[in-house]
Protein backbone atom coordinates (compact mmCIF):
# COMPACT_ATOMS: atom_id res chain seq x y z
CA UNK A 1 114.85 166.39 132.45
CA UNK A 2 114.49 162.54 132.88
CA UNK A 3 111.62 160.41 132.42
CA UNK A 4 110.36 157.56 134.57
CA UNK A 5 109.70 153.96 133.23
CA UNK A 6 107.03 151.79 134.62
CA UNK A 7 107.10 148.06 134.02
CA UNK A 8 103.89 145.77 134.68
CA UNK A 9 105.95 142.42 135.91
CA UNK A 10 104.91 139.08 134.69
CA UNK A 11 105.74 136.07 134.54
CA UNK A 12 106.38 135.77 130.84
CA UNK A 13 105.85 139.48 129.83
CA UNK A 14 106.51 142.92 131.16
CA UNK A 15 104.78 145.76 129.77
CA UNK A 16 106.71 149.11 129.77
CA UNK A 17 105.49 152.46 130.06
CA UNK A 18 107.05 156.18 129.89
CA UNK A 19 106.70 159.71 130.70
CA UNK A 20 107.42 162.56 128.79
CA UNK A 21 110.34 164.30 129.99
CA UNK A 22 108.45 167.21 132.16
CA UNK A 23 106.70 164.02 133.69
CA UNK A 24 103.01 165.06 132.21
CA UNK A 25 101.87 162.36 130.02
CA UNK A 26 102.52 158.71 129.86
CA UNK A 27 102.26 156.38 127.17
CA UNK A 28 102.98 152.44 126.79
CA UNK A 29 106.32 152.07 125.32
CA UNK A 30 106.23 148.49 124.67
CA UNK A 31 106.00 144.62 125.88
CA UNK A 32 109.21 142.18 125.69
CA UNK A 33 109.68 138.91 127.45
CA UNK A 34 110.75 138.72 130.80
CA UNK A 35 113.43 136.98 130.09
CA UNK A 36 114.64 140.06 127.76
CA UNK A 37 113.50 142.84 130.64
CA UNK A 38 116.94 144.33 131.71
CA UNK A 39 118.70 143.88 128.26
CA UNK A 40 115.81 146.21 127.05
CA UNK A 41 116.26 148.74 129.71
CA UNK A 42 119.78 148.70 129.68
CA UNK A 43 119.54 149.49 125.75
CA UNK A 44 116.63 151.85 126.20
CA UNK A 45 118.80 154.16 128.73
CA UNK A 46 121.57 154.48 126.81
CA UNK A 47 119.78 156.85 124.75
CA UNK A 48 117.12 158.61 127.37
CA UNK A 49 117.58 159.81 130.51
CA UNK A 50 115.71 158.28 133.44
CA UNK A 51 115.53 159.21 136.86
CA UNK A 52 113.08 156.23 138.00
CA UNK A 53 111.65 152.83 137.74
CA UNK A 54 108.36 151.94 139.18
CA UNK A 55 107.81 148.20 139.28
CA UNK A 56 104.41 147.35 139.75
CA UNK A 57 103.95 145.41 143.14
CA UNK A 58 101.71 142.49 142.48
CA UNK A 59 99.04 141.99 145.47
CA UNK A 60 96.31 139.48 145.90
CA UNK A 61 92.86 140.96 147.18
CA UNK A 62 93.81 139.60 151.17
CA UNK A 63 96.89 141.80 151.12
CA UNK A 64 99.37 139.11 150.49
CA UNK A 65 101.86 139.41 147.67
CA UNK A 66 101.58 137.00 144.40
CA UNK A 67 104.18 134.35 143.55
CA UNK A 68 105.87 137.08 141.44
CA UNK A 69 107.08 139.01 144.49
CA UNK A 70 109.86 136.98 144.42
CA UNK A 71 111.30 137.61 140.98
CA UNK A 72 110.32 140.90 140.83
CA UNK A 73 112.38 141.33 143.81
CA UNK A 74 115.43 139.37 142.20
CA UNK A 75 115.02 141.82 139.20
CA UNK A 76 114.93 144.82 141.47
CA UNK A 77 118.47 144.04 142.97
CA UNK A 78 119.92 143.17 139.11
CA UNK A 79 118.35 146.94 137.99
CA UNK A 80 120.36 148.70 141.47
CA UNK A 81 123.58 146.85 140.89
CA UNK A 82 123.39 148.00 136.83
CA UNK A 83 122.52 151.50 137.84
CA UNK A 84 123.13 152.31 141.46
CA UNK A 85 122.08 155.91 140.78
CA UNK A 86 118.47 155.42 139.09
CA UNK A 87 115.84 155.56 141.73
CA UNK A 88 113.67 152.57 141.84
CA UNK A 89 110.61 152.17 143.60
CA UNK A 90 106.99 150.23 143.57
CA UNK A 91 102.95 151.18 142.15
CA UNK A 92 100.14 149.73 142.62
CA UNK A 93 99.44 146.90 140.18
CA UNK A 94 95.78 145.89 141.83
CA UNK A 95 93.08 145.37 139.32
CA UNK A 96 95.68 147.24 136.48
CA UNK A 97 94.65 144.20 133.80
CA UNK A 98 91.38 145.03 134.55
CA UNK A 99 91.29 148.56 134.25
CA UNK A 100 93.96 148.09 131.11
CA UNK A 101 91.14 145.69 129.26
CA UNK A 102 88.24 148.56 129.88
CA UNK A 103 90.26 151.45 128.48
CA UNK A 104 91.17 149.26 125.54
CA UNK A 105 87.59 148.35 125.03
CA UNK A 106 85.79 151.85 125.50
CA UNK A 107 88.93 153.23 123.23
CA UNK A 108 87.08 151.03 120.81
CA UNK A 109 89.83 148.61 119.58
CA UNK A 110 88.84 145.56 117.42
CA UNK A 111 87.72 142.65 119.52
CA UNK A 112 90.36 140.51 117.74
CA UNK A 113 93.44 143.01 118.74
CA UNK A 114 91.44 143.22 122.34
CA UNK A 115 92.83 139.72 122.61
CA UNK A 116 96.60 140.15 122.77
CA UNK A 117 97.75 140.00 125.86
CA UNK A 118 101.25 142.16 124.57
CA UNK A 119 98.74 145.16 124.68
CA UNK A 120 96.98 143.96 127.99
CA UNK A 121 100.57 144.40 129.39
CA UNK A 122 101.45 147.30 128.09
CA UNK A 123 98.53 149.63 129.15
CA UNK A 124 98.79 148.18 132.74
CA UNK A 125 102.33 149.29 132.71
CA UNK A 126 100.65 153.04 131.64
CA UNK A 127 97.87 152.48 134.23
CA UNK A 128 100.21 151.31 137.20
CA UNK A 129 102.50 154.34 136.20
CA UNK A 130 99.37 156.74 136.54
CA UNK A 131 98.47 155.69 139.65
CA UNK A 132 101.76 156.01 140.98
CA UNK A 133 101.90 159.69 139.71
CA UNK A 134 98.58 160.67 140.89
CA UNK A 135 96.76 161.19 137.28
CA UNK A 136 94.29 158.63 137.94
């Protein structure tokens, strides 16, 4: 069985998330410049099997897209052409930084570590990917 990435898109960092293989659980994987984005996946799925890629699809509170819709989009295209196969697809990244900084607070993480964005990142990549399968 093959898991499914998320990625929380930014403009400097993407945070990365993962299922389990049955598709049960996710968990943040990691954060790496954007820059460093597809290297990452490429190396990541030579090793693990993965059926999909949920980007999460930036949108301001009016229903317009961000600035980022752009690059993610670029991105998007670079990700088909490397693996025509994989599935990709988009989540729902509204409000995932906020709900990201809450469940790092109420998990009850040092106010110092509650600062780094890297984390930030990579629990909105496990939130957007939640949303997108229906756990939350």
């Amino acid at each position: 069985m093959a898991r499914i990435i998320g990625i929380d898109f930014g403009g400097k960092r993407c945070g990365i998330s993962v299922t389990d293989p049955l598709k049960i659980i996710v968990t943040g994987l990691d954060t790496v410049d954007t820059s460093d984005l597809m290297a990452y996946l490429v190396k990541y799925m030579s090793t693990e099997a993965v059926e999909k890629i949920v980007v999460g699809l930036p949108v301001h509170r009016d229903g317009n897209f961000t600035y980022l819709k752009k690059d993610i989009d670029l991105f998007v295209e670079k990700l088909k052409s490397a693996f025509p196969e994989l599935q990709v697809d988009f989540g729902d990244e509204q409000f995932s930084s906020s709900h990201a900084k809450k469940i790092i607070f109420d998990s009850g993480v040092k106010k110092e570590k509650r600062k780094d964005k890297s984390l930030i990142d990579k629990v909105s990549a496990v939130v957007i990917l939640q949303r997108y399968l229906g756990h939350i």
